[in-house]
PDB file of N, CA and C in Angstrom:
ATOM      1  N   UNK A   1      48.857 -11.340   4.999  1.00  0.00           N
ATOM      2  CA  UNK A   1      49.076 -11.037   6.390  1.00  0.00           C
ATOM      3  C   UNK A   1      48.329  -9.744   6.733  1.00  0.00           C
ATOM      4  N   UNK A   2      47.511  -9.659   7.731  1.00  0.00           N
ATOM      5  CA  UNK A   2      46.634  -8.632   7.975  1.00  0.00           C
ATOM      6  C   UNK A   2      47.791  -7.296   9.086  1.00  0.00           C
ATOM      7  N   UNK A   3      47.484  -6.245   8.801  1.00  0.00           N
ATOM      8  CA  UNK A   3      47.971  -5.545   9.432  1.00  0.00           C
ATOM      9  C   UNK A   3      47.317  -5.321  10.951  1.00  0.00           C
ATOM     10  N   UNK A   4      48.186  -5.061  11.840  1.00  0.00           N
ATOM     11  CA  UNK A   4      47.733  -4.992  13.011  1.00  0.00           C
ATOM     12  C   UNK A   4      47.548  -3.244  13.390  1.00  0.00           C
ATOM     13  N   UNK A   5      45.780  -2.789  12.777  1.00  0.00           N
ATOM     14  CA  UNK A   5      46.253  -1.368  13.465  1.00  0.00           C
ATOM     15  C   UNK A   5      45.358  -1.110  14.627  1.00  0.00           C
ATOM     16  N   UNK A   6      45.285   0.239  15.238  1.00  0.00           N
ATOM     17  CA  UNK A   6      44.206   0.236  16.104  1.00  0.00           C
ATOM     18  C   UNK A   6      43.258   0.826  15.296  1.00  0.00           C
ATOM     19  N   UNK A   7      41.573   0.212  16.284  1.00  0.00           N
ATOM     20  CA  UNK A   7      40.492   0.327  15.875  1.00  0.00           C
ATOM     21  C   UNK A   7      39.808   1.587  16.464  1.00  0.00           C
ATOM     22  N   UNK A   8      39.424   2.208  15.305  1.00  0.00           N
ATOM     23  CA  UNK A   8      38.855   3.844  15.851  1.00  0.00           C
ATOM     24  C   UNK A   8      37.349   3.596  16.111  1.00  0.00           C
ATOM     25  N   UNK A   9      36.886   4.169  16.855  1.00  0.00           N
ATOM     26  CA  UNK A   9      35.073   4.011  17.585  1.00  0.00           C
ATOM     27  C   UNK A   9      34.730   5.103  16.430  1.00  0.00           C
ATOM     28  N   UNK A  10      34.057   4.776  15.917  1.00  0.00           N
ATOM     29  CA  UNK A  10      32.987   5.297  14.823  1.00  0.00           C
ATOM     30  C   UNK A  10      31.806   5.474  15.836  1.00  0.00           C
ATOM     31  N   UNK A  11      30.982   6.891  14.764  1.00  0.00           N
ATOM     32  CA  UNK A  11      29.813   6.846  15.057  1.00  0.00           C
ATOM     33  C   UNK A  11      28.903   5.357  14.706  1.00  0.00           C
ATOM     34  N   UNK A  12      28.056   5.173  15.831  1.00  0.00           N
ATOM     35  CA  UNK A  12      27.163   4.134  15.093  1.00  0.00           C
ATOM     36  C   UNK A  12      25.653   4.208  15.342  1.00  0.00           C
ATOM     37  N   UNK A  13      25.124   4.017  13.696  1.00  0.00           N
ATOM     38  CA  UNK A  13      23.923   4.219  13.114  1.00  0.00           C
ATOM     39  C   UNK A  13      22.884   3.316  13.078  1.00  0.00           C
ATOM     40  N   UNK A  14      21.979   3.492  13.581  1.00  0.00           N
ATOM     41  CA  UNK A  14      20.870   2.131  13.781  1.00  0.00           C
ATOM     42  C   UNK A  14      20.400   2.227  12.400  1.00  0.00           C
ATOM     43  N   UNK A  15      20.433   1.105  11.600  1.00  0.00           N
ATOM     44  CA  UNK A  15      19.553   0.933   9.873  1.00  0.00           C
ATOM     45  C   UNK A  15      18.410   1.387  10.364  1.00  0.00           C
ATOM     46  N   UNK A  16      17.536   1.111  11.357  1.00  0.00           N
ATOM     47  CA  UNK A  16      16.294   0.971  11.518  1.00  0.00           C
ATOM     48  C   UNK A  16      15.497   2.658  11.766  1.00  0.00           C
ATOM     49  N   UNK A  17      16.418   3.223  12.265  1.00  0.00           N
ATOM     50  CA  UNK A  17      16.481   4.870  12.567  1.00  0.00           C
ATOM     51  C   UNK A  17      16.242   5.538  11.224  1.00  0.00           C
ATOM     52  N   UNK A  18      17.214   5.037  10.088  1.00  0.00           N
ATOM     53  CA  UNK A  18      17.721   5.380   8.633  1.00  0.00           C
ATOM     54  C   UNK A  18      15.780   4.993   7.932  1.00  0.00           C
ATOM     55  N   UNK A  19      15.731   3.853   8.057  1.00  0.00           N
ATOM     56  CA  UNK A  19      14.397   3.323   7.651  1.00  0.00           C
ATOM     57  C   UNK A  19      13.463   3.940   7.867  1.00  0.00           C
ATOM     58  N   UNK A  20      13.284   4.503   8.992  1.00  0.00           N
ATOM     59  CA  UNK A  20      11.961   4.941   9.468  1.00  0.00           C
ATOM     60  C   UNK A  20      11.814   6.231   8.643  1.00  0.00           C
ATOM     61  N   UNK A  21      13.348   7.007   9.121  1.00  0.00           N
ATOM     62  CA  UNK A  21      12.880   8.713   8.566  1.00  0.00           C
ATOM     63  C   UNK A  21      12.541   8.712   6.831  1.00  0.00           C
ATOM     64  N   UNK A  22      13.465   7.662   5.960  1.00  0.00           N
ATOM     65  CA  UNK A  22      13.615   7.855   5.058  1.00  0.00           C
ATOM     66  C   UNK A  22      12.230   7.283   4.562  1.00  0.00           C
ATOM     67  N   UNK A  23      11.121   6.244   5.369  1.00  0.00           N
ATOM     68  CA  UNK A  23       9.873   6.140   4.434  1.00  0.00           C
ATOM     69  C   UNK A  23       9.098   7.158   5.029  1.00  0.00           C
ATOM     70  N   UNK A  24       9.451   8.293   6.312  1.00  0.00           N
ATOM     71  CA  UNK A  24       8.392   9.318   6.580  1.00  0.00           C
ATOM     72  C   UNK A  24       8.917   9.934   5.206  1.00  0.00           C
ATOM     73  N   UNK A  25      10.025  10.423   5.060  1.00  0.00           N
ATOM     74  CA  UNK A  25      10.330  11.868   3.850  1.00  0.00           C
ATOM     75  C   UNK A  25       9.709  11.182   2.652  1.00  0.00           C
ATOM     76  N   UNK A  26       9.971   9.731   2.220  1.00  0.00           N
ATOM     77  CA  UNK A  26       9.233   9.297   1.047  1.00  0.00           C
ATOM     78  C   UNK A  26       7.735   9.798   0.827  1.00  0.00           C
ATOM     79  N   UNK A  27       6.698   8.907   1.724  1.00  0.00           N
ATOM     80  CA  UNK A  27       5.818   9.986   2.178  1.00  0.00           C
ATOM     81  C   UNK A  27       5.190  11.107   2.580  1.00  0.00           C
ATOM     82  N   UNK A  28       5.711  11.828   2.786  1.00  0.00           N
ATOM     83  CA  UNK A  28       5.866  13.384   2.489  1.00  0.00           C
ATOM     84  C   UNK A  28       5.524  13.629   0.954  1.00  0.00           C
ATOM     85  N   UNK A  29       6.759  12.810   0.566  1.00  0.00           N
ATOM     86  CA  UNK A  29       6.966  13.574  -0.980  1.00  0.00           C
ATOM     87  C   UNK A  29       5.464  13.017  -2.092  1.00  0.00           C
ATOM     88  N   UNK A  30       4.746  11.532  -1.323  1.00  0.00           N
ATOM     89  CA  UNK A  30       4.369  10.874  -2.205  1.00  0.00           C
ATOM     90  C   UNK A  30       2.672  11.977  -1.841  1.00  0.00           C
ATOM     91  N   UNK A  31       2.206  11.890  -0.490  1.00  0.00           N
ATOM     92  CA  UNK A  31       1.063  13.273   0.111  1.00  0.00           C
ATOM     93  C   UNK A  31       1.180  14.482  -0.920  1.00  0.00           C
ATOM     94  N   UNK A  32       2.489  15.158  -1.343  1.00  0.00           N
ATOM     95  CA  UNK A  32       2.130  16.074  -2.117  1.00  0.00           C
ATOM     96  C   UNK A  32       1.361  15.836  -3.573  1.00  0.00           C
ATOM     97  N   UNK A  33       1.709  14.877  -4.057  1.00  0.00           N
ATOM     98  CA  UNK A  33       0.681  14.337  -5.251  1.00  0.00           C
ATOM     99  C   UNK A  33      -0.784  13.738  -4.959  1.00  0.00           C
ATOM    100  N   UNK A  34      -0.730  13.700  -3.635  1.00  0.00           N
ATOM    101  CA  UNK A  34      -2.463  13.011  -3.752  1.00  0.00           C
ATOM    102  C   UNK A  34      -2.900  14.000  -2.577  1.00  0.00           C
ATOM    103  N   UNK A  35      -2.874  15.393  -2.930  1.00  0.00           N
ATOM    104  CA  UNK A  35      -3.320  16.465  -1.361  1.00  0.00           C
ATOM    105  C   UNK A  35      -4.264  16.066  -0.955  1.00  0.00           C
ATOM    106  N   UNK A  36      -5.278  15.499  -1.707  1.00  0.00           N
ATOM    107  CA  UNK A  36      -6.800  15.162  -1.306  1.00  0.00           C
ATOM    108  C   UNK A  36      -7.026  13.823  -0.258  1.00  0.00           C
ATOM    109  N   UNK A  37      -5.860  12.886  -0.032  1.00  0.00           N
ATOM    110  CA  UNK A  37      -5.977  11.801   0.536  1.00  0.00           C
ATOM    111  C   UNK A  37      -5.925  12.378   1.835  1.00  0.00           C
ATOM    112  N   UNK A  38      -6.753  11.343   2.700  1.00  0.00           N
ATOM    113  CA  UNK A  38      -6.969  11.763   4.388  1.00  0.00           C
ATOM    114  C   UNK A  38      -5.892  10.950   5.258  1.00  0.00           C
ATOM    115  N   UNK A  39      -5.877   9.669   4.584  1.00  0.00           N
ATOM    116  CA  UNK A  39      -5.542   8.431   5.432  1.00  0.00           C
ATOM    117  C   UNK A  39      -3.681   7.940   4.750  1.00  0.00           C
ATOM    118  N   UNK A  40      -3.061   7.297   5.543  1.00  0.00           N
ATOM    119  CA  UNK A  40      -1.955   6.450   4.537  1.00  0.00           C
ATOM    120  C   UNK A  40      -1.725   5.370   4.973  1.00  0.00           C
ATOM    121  N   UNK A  41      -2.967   4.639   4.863  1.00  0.00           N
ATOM    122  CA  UNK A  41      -3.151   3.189   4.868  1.00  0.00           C
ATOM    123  C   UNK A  41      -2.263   2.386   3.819  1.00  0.00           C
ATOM    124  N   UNK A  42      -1.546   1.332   4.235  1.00  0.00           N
ATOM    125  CA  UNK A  42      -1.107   0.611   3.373  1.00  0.00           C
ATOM    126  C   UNK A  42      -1.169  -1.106   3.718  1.00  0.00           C
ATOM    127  N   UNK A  43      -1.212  -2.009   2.889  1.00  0.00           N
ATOM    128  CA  UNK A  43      -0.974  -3.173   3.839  1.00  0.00           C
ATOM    129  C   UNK A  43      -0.005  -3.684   4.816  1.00  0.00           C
ATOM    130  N   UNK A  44      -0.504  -4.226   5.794  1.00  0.00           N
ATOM    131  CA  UNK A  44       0.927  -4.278   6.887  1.00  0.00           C
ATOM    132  C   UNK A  44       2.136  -5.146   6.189  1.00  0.00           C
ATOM    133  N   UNK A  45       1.701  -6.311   4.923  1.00  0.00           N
ATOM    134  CA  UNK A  45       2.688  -6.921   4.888  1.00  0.00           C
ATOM    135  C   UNK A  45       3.597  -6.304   3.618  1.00  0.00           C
ATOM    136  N   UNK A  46       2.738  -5.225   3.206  1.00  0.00           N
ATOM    137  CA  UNK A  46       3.613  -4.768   1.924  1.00  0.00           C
ATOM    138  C   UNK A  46       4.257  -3.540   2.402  1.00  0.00           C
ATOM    139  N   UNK A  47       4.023  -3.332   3.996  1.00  0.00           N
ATOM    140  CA  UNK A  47       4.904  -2.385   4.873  1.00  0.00           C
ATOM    141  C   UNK A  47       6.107  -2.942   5.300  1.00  0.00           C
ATOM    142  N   UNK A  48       5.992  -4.433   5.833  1.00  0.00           N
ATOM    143  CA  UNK A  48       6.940  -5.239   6.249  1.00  0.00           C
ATOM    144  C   UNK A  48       7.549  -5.233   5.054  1.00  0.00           C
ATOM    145  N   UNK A  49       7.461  -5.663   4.339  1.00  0.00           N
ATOM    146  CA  UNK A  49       8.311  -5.914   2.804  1.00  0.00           C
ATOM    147  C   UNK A  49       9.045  -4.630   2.269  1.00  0.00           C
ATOM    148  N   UNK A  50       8.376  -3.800   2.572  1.00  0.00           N
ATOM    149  CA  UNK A  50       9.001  -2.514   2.037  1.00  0.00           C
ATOM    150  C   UNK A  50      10.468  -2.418   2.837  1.00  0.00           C
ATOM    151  N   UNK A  51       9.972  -2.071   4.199  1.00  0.00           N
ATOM    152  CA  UNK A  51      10.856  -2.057   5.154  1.00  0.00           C
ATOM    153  C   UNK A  51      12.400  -2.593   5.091  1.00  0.00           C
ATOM    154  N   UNK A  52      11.600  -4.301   5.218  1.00  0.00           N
ATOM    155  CA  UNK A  52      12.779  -5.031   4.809  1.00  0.00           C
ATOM    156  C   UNK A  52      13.811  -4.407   3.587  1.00  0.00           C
ATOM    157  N   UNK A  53      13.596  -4.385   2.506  1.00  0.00           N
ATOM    158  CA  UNK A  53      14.113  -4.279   0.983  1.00  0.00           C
ATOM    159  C   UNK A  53      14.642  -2.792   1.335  1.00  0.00           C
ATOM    160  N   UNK A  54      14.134  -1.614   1.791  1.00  0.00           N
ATOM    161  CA  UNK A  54      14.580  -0.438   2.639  1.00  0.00           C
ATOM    162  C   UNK A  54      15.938  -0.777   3.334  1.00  0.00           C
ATOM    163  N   UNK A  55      15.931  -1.801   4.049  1.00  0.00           N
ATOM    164  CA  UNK A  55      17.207  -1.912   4.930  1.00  0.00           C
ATOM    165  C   UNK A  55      18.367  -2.575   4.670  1.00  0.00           C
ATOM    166  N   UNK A  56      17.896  -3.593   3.395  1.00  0.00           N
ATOM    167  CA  UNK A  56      19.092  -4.205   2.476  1.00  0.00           C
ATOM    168  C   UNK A  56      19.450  -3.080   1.753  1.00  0.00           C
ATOM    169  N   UNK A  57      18.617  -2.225   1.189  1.00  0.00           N
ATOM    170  CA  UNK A  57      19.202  -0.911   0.319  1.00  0.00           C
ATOM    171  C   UNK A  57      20.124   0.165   0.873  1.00  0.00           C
ATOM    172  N   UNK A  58      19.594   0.408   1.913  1.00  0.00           N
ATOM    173  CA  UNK A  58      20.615   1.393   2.796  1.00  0.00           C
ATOM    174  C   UNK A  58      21.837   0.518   3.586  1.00  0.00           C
ATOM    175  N   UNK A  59      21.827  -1.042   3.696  1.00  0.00           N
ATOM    176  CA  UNK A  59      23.265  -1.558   4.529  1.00  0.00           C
ATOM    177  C   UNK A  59      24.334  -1.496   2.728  1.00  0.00           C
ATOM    178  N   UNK A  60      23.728  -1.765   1.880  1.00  0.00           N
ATOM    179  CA  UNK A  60      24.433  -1.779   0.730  1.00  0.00           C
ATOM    180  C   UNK A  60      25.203  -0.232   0.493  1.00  0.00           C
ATOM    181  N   UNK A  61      24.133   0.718   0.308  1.00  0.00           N
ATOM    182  CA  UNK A  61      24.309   2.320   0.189  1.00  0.00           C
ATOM    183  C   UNK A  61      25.892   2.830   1.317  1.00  0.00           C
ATOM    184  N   UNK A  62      25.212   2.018   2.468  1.00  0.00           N
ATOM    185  CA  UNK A  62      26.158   2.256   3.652  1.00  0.00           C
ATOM    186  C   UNK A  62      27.835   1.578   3.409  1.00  0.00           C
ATOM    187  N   UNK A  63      27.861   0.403   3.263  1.00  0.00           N
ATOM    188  CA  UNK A  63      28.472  -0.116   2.862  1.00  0.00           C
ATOM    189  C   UNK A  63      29.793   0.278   1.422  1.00  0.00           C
ATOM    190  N   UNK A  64      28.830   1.107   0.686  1.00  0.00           N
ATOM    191  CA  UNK A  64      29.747   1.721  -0.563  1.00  0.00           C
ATOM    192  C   UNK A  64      30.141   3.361  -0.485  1.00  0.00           C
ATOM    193  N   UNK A  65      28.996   3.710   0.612  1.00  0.00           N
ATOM    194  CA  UNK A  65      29.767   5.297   1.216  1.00  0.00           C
ATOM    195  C   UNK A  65      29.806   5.826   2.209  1.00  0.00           C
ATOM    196  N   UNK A  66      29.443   5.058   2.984  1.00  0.00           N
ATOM    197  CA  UNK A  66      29.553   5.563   4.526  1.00  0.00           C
ATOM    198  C   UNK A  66      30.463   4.937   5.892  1.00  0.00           C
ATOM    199  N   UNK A  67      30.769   3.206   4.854  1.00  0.00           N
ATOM    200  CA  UNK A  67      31.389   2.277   6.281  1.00  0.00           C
ATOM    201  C   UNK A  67      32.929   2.530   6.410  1.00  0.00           C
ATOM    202  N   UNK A  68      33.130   3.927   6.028  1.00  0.00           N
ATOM    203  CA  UNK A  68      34.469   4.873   6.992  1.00  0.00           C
ATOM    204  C   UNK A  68      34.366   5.343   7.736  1.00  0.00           C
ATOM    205  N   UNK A  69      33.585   6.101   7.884  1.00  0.00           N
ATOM    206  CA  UNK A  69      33.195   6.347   9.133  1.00  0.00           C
ATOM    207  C   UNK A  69      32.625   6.372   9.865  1.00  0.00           C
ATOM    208  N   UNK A  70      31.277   5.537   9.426  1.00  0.00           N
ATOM    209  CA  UNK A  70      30.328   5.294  10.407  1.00  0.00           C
ATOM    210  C   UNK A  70      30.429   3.812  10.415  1.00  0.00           C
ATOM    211  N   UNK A  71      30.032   3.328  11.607  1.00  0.00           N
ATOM    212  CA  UNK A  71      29.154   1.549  12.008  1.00  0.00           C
ATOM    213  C   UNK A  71      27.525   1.969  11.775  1.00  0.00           C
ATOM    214  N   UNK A  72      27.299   0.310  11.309  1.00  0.00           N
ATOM    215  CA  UNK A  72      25.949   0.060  11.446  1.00  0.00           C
ATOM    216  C   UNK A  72      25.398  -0.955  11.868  1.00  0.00           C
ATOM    217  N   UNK A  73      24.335  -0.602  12.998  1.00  0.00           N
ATOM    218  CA  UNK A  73      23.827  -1.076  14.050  1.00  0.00           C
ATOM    219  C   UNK A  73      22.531  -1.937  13.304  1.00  0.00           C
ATOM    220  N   UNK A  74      22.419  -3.243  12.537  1.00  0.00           N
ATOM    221  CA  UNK A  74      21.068  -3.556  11.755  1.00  0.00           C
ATOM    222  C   UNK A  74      19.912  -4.007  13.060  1.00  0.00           C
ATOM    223  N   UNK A  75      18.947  -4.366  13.053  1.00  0.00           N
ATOM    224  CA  UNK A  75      17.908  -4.209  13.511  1.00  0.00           C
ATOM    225  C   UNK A  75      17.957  -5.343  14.406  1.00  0.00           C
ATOM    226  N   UNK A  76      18.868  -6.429  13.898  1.00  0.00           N
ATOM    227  CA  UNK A  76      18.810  -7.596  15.085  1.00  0.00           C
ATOM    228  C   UNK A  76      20.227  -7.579  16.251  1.00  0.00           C
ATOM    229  N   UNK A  77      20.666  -5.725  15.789  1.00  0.00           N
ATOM    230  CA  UNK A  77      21.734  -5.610  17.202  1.00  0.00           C
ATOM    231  C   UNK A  77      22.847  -5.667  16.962  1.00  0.00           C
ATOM    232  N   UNK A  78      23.470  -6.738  15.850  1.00  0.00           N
ATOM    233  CA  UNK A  78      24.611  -7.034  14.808  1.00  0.00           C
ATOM    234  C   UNK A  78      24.695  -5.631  14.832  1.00  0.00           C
ATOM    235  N   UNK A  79      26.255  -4.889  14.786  1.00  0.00           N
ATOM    236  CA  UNK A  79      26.868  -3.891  14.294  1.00  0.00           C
ATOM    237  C   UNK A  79      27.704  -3.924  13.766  1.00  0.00           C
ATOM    238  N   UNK A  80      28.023  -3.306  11.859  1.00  0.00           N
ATOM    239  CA  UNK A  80      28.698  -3.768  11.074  1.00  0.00           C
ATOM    240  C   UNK A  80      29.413  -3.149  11.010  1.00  0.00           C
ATOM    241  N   UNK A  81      31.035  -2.966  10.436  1.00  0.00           N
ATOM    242  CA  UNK A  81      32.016  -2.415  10.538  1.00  0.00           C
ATOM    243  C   UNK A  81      32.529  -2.609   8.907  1.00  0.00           C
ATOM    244  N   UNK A  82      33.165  -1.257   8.686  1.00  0.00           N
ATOM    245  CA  UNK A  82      34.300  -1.411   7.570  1.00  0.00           C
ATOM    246  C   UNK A  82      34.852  -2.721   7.179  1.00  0.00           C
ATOM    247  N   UNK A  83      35.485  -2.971   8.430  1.00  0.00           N
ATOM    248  CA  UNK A  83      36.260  -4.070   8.283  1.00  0.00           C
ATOM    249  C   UNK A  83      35.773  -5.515   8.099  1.00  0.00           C
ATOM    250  N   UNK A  84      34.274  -5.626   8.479  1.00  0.00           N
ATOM    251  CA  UNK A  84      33.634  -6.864   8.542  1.00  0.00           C
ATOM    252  C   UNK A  84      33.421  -6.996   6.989  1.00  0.00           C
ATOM    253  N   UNK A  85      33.553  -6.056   6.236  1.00  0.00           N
ATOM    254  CA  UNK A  85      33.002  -6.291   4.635  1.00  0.00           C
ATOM    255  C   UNK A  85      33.960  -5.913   3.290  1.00  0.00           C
ATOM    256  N   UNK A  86      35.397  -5.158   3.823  1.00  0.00           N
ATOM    257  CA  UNK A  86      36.064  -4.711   3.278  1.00  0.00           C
ATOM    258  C   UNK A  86      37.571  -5.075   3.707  1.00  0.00           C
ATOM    259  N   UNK A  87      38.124  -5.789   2.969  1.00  0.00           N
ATOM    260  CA  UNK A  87      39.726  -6.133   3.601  1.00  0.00           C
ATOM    261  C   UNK A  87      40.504  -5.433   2.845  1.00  0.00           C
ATOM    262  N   UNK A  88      41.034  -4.436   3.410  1.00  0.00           N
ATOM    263  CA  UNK A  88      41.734  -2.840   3.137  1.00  0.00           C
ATOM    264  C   UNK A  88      42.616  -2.880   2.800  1.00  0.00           C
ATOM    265  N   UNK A  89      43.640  -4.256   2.922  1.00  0.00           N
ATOM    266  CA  UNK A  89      44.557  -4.702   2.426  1.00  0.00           C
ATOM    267  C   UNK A  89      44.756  -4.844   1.160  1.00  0.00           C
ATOM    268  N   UNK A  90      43.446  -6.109   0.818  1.00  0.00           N
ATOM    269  CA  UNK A  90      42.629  -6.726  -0.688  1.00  0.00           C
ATOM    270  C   UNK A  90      42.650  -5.732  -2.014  1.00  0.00           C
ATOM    271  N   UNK A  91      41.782  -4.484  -0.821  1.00  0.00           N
ATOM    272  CA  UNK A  91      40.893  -3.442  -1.940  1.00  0.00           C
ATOM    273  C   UNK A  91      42.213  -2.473  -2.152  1.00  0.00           C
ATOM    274  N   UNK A  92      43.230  -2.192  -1.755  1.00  0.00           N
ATOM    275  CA  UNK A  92      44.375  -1.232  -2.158  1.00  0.00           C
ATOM    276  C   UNK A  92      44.748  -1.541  -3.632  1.00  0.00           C
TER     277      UNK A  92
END
């Protein structure tokens, strides 16, 4: 039997926001080993791919330490909740 409590408004986090900064700082970090490079060309589809695999990694990450208090907003608008992945009841 599920408990009936009220639902608190969390902050909510776009994955796609999370994605972006976290492959600029990657890059950052990866420029300091090649100072001499001009360009950061990569292929578009091994950008898409990255991306993707980026955003399953962080809804998972999110999911095991963050979906208390934050929601997450994934890229097709879906916003995920604690409760959509965790039955609080179950996990006690």
């Amino acid at each position: 039997m599920k408990s009936k409590t009220k639902t608190i408004n969390k902050p909510i986090i776009k994955v796609s926001d999370v994605v972006n900064d976290s492959e600029h700082g990657f890059f950052a970090e990866v420029i300091k080993h090649f100072p001499k490079a001009t360009t950061g060309d990569l292929d578009p589809s091994s950008s898409f791919e990255w991306s993707d695999a980026n955003e399953k990694v962080i809804k998972q990450w999110w999911s095991w330490n963050a979906s208390l208090d934050y929601d997450l907003q994934l890229t097709n608008g879906e916003i995920l909740k604690h409760e959509d992945i965790f039955d609080d009841e179950e996990d006690l």
